[in-house]
N, C-alpha and C. Protein backbone atom coordinates (compact mmCIF):
# COMPACT_ATOMS: atom_id res chain seq x y z
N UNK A 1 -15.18 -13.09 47.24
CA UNK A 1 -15.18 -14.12 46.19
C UNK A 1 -14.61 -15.42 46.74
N UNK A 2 -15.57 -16.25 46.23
CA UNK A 2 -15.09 -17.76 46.71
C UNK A 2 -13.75 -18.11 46.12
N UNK A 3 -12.49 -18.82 47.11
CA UNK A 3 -11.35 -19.03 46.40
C UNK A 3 -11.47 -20.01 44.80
N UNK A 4 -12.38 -20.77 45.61
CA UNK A 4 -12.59 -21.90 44.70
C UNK A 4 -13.68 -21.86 43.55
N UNK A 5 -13.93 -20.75 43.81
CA UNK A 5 -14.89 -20.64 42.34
C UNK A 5 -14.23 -19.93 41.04
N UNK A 6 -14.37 -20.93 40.06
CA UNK A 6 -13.83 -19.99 38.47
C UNK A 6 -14.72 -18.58 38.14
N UNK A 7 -13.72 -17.48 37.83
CA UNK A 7 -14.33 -16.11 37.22
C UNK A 7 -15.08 -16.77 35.54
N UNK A 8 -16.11 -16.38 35.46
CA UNK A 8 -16.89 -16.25 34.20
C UNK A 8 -16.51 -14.96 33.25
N UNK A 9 -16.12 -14.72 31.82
CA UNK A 9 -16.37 -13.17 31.75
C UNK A 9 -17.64 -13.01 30.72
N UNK A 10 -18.26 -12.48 30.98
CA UNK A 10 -19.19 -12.02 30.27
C UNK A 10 -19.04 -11.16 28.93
N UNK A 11 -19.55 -12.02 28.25
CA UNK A 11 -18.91 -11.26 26.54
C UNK A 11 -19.68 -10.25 26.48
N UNK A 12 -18.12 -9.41 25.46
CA UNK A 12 -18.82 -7.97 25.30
C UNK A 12 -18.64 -7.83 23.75
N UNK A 13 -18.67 -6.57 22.81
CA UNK A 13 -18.05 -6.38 21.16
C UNK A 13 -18.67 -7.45 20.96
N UNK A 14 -17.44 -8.12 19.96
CA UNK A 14 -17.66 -9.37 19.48
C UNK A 14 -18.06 -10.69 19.85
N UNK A 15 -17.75 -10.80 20.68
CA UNK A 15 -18.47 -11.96 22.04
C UNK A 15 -19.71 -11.56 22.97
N UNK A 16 -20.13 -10.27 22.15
CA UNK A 16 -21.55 -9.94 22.87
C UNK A 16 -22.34 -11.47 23.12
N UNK A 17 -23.07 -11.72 24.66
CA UNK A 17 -24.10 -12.38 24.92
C UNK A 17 -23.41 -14.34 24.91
N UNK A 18 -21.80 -14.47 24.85
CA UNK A 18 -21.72 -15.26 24.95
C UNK A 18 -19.99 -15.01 25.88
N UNK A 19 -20.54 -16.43 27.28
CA UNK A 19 -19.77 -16.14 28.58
C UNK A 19 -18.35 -16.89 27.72
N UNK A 20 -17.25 -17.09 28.74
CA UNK A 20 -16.26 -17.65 28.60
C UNK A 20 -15.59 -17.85 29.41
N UNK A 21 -14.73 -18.94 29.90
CA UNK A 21 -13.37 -18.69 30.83
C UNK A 21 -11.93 -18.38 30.60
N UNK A 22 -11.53 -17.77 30.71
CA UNK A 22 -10.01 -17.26 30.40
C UNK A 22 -8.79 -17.41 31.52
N UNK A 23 -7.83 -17.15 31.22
CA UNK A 23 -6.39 -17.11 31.87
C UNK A 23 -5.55 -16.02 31.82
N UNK A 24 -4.73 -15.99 32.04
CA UNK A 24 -3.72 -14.61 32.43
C UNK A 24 -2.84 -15.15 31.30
N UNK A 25 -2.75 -14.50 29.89
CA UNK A 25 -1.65 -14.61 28.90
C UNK A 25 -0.11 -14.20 30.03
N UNK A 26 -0.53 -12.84 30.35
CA UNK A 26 1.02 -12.25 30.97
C UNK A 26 1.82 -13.61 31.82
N UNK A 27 1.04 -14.63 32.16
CA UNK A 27 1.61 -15.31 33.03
C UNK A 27 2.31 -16.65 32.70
N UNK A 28 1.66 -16.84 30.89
CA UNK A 28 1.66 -18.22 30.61
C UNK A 28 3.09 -18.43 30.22
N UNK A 29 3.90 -19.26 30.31
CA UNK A 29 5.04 -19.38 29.76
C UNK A 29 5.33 -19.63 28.43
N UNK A 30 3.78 -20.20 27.76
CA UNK A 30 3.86 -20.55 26.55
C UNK A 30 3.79 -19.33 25.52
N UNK A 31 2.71 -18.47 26.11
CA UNK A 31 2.33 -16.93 25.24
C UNK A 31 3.72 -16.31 25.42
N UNK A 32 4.50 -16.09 26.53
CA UNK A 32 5.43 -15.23 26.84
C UNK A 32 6.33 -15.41 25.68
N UNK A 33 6.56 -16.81 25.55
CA UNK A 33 7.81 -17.67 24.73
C UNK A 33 7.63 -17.22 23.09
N UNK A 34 6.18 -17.49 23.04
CA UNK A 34 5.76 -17.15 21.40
C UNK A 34 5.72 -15.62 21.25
N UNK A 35 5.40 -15.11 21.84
CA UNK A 35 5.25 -13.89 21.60
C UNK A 35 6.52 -12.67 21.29
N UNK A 36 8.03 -13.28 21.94
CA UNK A 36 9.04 -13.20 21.13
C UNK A 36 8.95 -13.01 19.77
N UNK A 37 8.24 -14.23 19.18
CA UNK A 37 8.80 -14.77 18.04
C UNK A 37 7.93 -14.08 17.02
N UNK A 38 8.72 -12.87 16.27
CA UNK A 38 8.23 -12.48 15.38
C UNK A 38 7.77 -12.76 14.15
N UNK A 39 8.16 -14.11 14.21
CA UNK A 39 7.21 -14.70 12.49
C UNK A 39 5.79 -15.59 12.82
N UNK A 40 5.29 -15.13 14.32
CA UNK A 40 4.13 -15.83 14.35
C UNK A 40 3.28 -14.83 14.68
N UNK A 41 2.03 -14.62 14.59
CA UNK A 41 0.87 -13.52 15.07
C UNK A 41 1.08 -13.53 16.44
N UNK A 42 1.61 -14.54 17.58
CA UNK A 42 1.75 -14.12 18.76
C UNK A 42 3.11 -12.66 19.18
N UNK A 43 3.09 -12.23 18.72
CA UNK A 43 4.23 -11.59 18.89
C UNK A 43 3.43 -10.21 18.73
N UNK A 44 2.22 -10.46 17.88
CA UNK A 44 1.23 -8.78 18.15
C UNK A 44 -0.21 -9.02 19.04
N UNK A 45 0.14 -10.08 20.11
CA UNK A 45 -0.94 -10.66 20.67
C UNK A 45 -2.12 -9.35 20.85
N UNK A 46 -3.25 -9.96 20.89
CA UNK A 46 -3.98 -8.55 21.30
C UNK A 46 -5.06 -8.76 22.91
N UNK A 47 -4.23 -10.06 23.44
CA UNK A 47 -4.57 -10.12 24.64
C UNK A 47 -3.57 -9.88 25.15
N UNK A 48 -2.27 -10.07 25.38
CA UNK A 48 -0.89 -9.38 26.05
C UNK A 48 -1.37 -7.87 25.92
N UNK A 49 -1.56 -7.40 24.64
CA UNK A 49 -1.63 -6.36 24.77
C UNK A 49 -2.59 -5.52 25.45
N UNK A 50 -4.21 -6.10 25.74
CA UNK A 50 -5.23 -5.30 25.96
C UNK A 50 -5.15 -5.58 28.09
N UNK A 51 -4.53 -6.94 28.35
CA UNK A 51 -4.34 -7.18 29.72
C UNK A 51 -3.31 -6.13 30.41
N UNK A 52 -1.85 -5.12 29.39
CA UNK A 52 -0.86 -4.43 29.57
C UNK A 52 -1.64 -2.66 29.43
N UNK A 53 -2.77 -3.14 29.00
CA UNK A 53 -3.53 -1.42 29.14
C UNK A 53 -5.09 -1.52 29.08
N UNK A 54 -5.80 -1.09 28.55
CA UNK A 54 -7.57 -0.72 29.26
C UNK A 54 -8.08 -1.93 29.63
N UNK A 55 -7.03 -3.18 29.14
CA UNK A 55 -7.66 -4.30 30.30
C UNK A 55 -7.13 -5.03 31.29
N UNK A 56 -6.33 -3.77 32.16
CA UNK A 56 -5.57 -4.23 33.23
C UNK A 56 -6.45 -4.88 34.38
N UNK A 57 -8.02 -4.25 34.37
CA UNK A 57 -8.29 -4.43 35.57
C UNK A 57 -9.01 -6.08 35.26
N UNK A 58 -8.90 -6.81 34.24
CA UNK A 58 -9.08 -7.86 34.42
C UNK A 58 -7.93 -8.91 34.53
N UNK A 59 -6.79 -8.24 34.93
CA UNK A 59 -5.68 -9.26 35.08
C UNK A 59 -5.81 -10.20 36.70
N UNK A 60 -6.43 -9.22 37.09
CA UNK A 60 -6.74 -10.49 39.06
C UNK A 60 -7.62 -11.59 38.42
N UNK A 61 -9.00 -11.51 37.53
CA UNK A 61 -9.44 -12.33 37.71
C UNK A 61 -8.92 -13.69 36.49
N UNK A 62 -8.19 -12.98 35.90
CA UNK A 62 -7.88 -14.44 34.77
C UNK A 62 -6.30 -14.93 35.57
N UNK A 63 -5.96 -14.28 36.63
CA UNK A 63 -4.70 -15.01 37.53
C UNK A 63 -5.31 -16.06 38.04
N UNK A 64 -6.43 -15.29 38.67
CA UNK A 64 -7.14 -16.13 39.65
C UNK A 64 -7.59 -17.49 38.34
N UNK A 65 -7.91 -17.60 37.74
CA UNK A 65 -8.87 -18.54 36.71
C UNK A 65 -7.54 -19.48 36.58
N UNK A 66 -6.38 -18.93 36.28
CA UNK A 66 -4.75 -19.56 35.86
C UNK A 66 -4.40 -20.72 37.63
N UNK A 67 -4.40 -20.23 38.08
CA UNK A 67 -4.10 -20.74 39.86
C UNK A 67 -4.87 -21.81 39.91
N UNK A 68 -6.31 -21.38 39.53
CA UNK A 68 -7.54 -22.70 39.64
C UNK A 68 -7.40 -23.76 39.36
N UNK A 69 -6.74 -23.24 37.65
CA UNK A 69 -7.11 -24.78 36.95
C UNK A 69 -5.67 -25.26 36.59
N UNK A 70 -4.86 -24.07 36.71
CA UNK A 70 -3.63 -25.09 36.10
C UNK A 70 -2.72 -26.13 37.42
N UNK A 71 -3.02 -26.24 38.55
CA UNK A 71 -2.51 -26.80 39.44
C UNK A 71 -2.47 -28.16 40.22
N UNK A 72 -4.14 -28.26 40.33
CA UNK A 72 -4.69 -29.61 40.19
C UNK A 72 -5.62 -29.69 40.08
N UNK A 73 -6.28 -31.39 39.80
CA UNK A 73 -7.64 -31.69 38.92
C UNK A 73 -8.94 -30.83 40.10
N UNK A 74 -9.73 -30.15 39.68
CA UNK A 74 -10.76 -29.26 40.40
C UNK A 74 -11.57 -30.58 40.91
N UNK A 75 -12.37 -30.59 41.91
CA UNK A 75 -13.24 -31.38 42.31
C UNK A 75 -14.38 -31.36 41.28
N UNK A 76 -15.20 -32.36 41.24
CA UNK A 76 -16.57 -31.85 40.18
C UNK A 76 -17.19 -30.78 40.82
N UNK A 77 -17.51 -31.05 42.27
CA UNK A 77 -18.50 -30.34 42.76
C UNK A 77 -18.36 -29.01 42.59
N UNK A 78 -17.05 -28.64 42.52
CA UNK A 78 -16.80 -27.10 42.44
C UNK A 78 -16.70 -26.77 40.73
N UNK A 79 -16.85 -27.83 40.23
CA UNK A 79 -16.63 -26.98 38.90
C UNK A 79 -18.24 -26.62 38.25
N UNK A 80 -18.12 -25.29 37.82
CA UNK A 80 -19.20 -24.51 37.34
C UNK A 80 -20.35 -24.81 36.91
N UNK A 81 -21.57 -25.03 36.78
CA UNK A 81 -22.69 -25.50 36.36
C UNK A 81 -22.91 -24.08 35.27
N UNK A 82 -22.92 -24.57 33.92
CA UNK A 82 -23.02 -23.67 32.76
C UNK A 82 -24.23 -23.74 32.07
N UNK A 83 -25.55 -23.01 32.16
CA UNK A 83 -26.59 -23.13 31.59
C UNK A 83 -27.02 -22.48 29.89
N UNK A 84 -25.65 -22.15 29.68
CA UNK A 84 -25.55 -21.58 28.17
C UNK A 84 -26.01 -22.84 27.25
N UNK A 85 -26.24 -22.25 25.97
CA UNK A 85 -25.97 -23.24 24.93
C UNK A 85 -24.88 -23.19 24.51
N UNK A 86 -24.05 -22.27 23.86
CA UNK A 86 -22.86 -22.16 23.44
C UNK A 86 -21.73 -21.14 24.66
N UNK A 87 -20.66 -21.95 24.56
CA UNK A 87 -19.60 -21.38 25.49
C UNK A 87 -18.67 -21.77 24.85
N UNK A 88 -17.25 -20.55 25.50
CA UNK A 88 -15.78 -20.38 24.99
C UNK A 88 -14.83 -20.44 25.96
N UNK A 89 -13.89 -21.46 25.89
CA UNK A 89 -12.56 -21.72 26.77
C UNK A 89 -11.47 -20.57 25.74
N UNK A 90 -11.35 -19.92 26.80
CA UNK A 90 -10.06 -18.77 25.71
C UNK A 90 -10.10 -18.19 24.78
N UNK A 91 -11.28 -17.42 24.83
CA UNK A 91 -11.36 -15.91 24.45
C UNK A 91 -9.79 -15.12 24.80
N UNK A 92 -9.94 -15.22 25.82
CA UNK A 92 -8.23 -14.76 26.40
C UNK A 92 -8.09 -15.30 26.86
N UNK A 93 -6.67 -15.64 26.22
CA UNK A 93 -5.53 -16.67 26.77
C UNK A 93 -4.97 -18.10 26.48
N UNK A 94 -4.56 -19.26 26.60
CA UNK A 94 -4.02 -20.43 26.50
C UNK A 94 -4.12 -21.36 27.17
N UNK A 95 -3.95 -23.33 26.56
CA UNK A 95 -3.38 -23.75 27.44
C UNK A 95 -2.51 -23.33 28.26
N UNK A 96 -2.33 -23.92 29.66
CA UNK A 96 -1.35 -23.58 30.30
C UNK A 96 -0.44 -24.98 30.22
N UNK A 97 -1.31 -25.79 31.07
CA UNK A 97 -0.55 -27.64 30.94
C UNK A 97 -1.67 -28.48 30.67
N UNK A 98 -1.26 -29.36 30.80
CA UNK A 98 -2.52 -30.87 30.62
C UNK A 98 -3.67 -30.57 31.74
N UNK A 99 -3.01 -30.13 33.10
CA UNK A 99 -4.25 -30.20 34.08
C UNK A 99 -5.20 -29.03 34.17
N UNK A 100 -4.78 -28.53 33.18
CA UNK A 100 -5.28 -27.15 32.44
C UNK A 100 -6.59 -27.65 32.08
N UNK A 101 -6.12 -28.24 30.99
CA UNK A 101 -7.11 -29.03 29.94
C UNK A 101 -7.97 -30.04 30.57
N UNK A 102 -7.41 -30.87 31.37
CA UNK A 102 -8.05 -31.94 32.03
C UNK A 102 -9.60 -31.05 32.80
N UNK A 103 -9.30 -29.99 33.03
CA UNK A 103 -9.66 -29.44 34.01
C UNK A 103 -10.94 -28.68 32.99
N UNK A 104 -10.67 -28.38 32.07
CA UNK A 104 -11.86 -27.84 30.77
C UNK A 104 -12.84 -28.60 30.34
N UNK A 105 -11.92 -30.39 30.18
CA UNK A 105 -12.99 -31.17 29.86
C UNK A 105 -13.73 -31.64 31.19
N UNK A 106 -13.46 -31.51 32.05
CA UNK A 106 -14.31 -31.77 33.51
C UNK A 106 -15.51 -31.22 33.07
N UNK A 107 -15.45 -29.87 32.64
CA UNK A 107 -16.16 -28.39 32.63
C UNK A 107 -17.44 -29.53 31.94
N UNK A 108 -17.00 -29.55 30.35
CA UNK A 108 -17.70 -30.45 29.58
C UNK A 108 -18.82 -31.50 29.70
N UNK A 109 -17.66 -32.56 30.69
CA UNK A 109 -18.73 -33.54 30.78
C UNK A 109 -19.74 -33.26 32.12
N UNK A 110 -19.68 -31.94 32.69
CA UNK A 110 -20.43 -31.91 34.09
C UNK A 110 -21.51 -31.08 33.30
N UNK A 111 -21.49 -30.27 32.41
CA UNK A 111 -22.81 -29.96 31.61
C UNK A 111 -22.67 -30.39 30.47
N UNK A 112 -23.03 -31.60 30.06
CA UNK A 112 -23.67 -32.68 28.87
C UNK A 112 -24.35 -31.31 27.51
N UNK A 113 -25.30 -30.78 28.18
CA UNK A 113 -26.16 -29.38 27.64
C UNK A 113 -25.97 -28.33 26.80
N UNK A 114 -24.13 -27.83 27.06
CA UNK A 114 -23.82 -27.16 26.68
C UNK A 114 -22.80 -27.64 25.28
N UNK A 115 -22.83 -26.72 24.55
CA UNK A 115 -22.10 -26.90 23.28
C UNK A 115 -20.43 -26.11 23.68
N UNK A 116 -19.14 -26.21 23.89
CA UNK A 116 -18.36 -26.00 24.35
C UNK A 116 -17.12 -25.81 23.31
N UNK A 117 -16.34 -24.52 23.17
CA UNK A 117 -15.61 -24.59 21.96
C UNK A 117 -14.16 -23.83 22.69
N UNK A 118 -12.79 -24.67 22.40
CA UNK A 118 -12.12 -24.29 23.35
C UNK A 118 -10.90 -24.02 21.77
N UNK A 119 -10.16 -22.83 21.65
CA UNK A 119 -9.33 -22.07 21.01
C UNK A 119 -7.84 -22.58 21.62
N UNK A 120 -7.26 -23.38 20.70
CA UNK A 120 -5.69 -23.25 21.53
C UNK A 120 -4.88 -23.75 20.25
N UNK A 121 -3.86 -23.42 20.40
CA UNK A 121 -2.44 -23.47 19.76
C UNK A 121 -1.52 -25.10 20.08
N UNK A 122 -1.97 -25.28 21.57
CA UNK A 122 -0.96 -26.31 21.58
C UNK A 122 -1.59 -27.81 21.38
N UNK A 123 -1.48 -28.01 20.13
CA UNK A 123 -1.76 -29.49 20.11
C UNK A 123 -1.04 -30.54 20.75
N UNK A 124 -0.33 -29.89 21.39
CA UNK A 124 1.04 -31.16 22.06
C UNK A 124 -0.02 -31.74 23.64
N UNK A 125 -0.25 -30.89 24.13
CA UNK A 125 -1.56 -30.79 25.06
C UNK A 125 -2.32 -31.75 24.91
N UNK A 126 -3.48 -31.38 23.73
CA UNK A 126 -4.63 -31.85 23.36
C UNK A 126 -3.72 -33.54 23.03
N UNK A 127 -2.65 -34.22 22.81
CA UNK A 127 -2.49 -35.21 22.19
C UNK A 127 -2.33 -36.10 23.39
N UNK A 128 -1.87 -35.33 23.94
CA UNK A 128 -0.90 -35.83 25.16
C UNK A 128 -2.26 -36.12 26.35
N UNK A 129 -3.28 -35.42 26.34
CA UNK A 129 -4.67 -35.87 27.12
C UNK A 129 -5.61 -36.90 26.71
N UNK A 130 -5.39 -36.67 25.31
CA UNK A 130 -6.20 -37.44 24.50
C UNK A 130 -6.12 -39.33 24.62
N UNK A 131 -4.80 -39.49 24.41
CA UNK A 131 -4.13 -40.71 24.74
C UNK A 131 -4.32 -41.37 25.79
N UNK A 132 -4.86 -40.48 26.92
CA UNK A 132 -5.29 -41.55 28.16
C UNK A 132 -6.81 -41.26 28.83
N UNK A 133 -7.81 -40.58 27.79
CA UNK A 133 -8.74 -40.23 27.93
C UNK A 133 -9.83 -39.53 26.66
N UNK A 134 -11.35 -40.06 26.63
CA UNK A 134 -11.65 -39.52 25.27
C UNK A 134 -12.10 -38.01 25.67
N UNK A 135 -12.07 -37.49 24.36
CA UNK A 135 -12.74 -36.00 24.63
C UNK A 135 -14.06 -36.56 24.73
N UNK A 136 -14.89 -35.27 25.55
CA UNK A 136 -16.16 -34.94 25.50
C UNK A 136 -16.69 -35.00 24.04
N UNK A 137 -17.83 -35.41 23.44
CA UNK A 137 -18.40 -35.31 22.53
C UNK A 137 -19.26 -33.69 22.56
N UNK A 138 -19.34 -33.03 23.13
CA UNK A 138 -19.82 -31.60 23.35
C UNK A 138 -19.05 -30.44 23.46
N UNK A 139 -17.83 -30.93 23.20
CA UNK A 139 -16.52 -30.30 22.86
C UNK A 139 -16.21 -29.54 20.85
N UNK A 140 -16.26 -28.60 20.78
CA UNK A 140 -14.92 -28.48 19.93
C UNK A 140 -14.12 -27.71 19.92
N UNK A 141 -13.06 -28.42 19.21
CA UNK A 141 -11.56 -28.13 19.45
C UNK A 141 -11.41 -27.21 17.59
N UNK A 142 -10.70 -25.68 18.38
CA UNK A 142 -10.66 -25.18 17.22
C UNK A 142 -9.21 -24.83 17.02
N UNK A 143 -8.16 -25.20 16.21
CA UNK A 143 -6.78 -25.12 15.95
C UNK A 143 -6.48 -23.73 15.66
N UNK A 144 -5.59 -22.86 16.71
CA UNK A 144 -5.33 -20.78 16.20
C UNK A 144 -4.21 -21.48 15.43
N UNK A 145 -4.08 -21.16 14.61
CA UNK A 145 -3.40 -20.62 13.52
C UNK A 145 -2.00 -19.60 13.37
N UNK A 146 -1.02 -20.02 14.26
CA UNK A 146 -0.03 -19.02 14.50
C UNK A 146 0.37 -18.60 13.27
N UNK A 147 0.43 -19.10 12.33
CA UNK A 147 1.14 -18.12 11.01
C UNK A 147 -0.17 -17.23 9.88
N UNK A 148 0.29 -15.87 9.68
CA UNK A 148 -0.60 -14.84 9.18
C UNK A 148 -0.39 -15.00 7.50
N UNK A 149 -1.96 -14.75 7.01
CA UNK A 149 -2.05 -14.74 5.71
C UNK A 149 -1.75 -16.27 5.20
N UNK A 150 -1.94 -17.21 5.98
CA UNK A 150 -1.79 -18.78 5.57
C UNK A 150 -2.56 -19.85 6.23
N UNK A 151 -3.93 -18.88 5.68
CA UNK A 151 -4.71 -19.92 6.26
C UNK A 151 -4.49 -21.89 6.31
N UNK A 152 -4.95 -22.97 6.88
CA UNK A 152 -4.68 -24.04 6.78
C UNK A 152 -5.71 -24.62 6.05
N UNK A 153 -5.33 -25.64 5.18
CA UNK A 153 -5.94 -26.31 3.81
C UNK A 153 -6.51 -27.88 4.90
N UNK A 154 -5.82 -28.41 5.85
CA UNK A 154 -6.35 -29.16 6.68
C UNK A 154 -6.13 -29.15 7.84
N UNK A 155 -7.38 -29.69 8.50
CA UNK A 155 -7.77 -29.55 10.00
C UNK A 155 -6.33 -30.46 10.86
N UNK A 156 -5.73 -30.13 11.76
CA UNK A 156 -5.30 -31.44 12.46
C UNK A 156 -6.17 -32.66 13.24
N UNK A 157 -5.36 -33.53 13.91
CA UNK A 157 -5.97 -34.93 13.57
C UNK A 157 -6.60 -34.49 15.42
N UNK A 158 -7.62 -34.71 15.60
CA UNK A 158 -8.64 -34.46 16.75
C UNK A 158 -9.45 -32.89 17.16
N UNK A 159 -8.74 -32.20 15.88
CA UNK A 159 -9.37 -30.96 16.04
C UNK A 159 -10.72 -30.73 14.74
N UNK A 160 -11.53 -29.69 15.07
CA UNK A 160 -12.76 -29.52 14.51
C UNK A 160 -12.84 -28.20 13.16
N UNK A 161 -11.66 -27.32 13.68
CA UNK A 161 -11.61 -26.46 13.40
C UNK A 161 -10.50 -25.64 12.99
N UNK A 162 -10.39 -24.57 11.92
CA UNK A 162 -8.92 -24.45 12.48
C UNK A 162 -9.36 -22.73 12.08
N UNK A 163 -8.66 -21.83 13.10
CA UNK A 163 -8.86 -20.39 13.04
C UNK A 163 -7.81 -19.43 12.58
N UNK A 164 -7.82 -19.07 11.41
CA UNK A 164 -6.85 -18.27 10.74
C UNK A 164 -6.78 -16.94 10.83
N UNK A 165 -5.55 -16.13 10.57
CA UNK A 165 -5.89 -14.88 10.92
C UNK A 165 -4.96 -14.37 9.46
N UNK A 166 -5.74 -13.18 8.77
CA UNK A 166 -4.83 -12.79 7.67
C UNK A 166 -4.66 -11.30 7.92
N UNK A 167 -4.04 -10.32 7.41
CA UNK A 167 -3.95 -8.97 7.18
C UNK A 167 -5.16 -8.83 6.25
N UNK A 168 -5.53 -7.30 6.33
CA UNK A 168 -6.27 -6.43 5.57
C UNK A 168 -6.40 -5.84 4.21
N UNK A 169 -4.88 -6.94 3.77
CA UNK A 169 -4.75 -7.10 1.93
C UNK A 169 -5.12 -8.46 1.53
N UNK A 170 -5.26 -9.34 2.31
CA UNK A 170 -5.56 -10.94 2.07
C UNK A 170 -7.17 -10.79 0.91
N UNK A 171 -6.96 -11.86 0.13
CA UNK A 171 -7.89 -11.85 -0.71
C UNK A 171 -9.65 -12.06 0.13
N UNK A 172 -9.98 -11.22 0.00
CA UNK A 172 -11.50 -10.97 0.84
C UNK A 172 -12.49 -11.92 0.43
N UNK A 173 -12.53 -12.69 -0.36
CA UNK A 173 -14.07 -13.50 -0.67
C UNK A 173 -13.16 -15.19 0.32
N UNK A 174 -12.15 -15.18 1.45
CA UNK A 174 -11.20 -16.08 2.01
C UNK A 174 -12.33 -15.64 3.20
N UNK A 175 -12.48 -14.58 3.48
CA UNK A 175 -12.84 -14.13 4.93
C UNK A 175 -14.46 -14.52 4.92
N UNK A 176 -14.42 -14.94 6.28
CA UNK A 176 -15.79 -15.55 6.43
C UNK A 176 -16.06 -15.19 8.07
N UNK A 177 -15.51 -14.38 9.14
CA UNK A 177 -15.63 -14.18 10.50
C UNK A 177 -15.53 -13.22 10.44
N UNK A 178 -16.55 -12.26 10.77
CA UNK A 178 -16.82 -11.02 11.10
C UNK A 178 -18.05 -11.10 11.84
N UNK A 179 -18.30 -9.51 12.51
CA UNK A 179 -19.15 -9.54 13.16
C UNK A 179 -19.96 -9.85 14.22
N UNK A 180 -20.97 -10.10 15.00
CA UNK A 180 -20.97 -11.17 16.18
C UNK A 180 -21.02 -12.23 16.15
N UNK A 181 -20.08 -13.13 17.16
CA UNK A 181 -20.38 -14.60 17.24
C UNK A 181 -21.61 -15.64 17.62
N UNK A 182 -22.19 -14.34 18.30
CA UNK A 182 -23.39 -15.05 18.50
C UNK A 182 -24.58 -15.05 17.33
N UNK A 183 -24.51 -14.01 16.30
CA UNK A 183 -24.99 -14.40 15.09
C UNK A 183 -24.28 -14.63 14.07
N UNK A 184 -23.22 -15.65 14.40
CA UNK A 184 -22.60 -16.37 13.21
C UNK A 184 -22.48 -17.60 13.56
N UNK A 185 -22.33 -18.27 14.83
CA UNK A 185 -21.87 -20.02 15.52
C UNK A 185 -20.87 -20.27 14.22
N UNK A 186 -20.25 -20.06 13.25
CA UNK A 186 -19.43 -21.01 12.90
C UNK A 186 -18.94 -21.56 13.40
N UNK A 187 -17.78 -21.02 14.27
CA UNK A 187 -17.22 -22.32 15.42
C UNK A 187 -17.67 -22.73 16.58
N UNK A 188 -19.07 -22.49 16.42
CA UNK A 188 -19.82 -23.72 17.63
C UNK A 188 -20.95 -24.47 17.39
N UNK A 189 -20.56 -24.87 15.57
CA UNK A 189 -21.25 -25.74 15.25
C UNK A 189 -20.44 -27.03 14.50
N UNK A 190 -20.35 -27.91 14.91
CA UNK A 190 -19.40 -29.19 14.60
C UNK A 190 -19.39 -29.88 13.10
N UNK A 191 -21.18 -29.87 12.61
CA UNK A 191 -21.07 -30.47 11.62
C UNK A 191 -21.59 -29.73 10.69
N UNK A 192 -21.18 -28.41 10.53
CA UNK A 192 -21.65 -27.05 9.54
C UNK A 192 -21.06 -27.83 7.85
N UNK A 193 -19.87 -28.32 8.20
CA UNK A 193 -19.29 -28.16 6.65
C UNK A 193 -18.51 -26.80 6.86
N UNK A 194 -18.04 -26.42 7.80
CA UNK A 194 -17.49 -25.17 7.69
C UNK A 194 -16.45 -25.44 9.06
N UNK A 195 -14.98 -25.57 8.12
CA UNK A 195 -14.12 -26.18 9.17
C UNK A 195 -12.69 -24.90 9.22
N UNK A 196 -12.72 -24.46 8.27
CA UNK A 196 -11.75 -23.08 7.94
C UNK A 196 -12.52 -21.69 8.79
N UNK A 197 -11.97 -21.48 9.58
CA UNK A 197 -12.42 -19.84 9.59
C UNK A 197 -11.09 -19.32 9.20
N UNK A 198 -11.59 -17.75 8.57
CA UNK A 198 -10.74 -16.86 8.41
C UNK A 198 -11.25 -15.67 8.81
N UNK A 199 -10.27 -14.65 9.67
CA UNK A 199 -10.80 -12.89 10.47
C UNK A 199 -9.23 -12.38 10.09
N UNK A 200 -9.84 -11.37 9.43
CA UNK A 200 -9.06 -10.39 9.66
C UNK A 200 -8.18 -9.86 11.11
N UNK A 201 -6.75 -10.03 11.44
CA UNK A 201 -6.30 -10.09 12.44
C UNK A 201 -6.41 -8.43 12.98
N UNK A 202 -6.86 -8.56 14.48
CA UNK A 202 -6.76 -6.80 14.71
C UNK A 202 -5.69 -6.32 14.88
């Protein structure tokens, strides 16, 4: 394997038929930190958890994906040519830092083509990039939702989306994410009118 090439993972379950790039939660300082904290859903992560058992053997390649991008800005040439229509930054895992991110929207503007939907928690990130650079217009930004059973009534200010997670007593006609993503796009469509998701947390 090329040092310099990013791992792809190929969706499976719920992400049947749609790729993604990921990171090593075990490694991030940010997951480690939250995941303490028992009044947020990180604390029953179910990527800590699935990377700590039947998905150990993908912990080399989302290290490797973590090393890539969080260190410095990737050259274009090496960054990935993505012939999808729809793709996912963090299926598993997090920002790590800004050159994290810097390094996602590279991804972006080097395929114009693709529709690109990146999952993260830290808006401090996204603000802090934003300020000295615009996002991709082929981007969206979908806000996780660290607190359970409370979904959010509004989007934050540069995000598209915001992804909630409730328990299995939460009032059910709330829930709208089930099933496959690839026959649902809610969150990889920008101007649906559909800016709330809610899933049942596993």
């Amino acid at each position: 394997m090329n040092y310099n090439t990013l791992k792809i993972t190929q969706g499976s379950g719920k992400m049947e038929k749609l790729k993604s790039i990921n990171t090593n939660t075990l490694t991030n300082e940010f997951c480690i930190k939250q995941s303490k904290n028992k009044n947020v859903i990180c604390s029953s992560c179910y990527s800590i958890n699935n990377l700590k058992t039947f998905r150990k053997s993908c912990v080399p390649s989302r290290q490797h994906n973590s090393d890539l991008l969080d260190k410095k800005i990737i050259h274009k040439e090496l960054l990935p040519t993505i012939l999808d229509i729809y793709f996912r930054f963090n299926s598993d895992g997090e920002l790590i830092n800004d050159i994290h991110l810097i390094n996602l929207l590279n991804i972006c503007e080097k395929n114009k083509h693709t529709t690109f939907a990146l999952w993260t928690k830290r808006k401090d990130l996204v603000y802090k990039v934003e300020s000295k650079r615009k996002l991709p217009k082929n981007l969206i930004l979908v806000f996780s939702n660290s607190q359970v059973d409370k979904p959010l009534k509004t989007t934050p200010r540069l995000f598209h989306k915001t992804f909630n997670s409730v328990s299995d007593t939460f009032d059910k006609s709330a829930i709208n994410c089930s099933g496959k993503c690839v026959e649902c796009l809610k969150c990889y469509v920008k101007d649906n009118n559909i800016n709330q998701i809610v899933e049942v947390m596993k």
